[in-house]
Protein backbone atom coordinates (compact mmCIF):
# COMPACT_ATOMS: atom_id res chain seq x y z
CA UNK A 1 -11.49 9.29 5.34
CA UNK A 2 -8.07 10.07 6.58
CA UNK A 3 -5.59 7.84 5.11
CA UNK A 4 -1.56 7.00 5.81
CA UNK A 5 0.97 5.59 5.23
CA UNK A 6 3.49 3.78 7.65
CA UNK A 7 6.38 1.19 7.92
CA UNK A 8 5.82 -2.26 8.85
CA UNK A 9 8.81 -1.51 11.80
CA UNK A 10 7.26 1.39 13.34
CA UNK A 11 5.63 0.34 16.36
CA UNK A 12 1.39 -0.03 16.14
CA UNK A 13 -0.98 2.95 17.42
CA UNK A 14 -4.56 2.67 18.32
CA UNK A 15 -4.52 5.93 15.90
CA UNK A 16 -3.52 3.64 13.07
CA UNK A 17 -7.39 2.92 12.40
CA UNK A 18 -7.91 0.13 9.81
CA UNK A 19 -3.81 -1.68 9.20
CA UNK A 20 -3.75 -2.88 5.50
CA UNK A 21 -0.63 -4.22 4.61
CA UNK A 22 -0.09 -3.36 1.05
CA UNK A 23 2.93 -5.31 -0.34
CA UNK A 24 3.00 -8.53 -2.14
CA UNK A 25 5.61 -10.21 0.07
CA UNK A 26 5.57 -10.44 4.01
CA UNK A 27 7.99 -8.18 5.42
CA UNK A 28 11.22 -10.00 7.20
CA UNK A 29 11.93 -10.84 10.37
CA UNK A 30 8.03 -10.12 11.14
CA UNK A 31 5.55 -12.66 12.42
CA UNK A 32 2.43 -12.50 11.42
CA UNK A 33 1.06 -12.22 14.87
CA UNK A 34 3.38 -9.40 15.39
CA UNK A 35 2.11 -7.11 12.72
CA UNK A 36 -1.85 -6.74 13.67
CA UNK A 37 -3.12 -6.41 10.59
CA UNK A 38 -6.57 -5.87 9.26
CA UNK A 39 -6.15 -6.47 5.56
CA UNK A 40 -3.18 -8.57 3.79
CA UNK A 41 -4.03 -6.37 0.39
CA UNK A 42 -1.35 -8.53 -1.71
CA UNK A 43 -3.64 -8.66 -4.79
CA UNK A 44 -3.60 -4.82 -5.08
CA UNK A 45 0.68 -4.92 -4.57
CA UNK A 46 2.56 -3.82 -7.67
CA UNK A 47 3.26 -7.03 -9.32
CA UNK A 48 6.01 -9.20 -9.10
CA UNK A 49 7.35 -7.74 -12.79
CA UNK A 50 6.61 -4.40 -11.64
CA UNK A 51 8.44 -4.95 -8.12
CA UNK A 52 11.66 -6.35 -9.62
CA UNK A 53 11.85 -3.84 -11.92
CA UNK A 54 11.62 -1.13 -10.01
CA UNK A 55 14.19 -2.10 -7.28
CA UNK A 56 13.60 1.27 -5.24
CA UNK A 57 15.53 2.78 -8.20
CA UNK A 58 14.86 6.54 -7.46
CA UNK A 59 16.00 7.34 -11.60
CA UNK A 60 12.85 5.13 -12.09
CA UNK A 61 10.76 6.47 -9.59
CA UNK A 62 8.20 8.29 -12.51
CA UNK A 63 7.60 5.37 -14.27
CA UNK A 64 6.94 3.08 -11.43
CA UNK A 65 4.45 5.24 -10.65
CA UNK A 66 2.82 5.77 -13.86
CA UNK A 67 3.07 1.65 -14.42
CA UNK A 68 1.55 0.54 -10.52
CA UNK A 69 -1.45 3.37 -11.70
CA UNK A 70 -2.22 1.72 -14.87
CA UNK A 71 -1.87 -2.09 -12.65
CA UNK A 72 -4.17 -0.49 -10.09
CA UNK A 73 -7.22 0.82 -13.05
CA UNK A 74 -7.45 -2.27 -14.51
CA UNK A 75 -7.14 -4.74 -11.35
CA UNK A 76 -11.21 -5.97 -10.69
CA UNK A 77 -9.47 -6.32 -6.48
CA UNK A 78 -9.10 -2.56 -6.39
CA UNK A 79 -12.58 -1.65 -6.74
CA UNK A 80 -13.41 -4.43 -3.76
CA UNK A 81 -10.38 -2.82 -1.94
CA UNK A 82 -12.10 0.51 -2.03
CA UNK A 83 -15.51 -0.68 -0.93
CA UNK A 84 -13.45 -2.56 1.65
CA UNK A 85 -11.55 0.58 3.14
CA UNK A 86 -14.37 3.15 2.73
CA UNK A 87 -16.13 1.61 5.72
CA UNK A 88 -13.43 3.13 7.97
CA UNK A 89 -12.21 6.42 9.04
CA UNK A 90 -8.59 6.04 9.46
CA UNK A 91 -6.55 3.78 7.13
CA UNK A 92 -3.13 3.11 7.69
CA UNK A 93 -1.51 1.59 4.12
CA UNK A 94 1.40 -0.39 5.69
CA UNK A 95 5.03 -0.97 3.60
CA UNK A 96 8.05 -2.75 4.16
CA UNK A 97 10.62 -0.40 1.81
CA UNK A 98 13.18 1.92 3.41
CA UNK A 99 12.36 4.51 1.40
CA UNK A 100 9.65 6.51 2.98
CA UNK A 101 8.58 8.81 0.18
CA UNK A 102 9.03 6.48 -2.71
CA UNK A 103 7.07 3.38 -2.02
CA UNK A 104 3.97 1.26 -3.36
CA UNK A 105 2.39 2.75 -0.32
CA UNK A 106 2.69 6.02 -1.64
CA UNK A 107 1.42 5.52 -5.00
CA UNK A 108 -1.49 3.69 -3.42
CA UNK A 109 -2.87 6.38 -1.28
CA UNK A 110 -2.56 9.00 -4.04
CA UNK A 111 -4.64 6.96 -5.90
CA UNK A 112 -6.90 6.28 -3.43
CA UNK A 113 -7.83 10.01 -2.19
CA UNK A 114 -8.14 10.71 -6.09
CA UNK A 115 -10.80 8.04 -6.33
CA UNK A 116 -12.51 9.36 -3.05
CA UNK A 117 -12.53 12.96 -4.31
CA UNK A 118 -14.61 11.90 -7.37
């Protein structure tokens, strides 16, 4: 399974494979129709807490990371979000943050080729 990552504003590709939007809230100035969208995978977002605190903060980049990980192990959604996304070749994690490197998005599909490997 090949997966990526890519932001909500970048303009859709056939090579996208399976979208999965994978942040809580709905990106602005986007309608829903816009976005084509496979998956809305809000339950598997970092949480609200989580969100806030973070703030794209890059001085609390580690943390985040270590904190959405812990919220991902123990979240009964991400083991149905894996069965869910396995069924498709290409998956294309979808985030609304400027930051391109330090995102939910990121996190996510480190986590999720570590959980394929195994």
């Amino acid at each position: 399974m090949n997966i990526k990552t890519k932001k909500v504003y970048d303009n859709y590709s056939e090579e996208d494979g399976f979208r999965v939007l994978a942040d809580r809230l709905w990106p602005r100035g986007i309608k829903k129709e816009e976005l084509r969208i496979d998956l809305w995978a809000k339950e598997i977002a970092p949480s609200n807490e989580l969100r806030k605190w973070y703030s794209h903060d890059p001085s609390k980049w580690e943390e985040f990371k270590r904190k959405y990980r812990e919220e991902l192990e123990i979240n009964p959604k991400f083991n149905e979000f894996l069965n869910q996304i396995s069924k498709h070749p290409i998956v294309t994690l979808l985030y609304s943050s400027k930051e391109t490197r330090m995102n939910n998005a990121t996190v996510l599909k480190e986590l999720i080729e570590e959980k394929l490997r195994r």
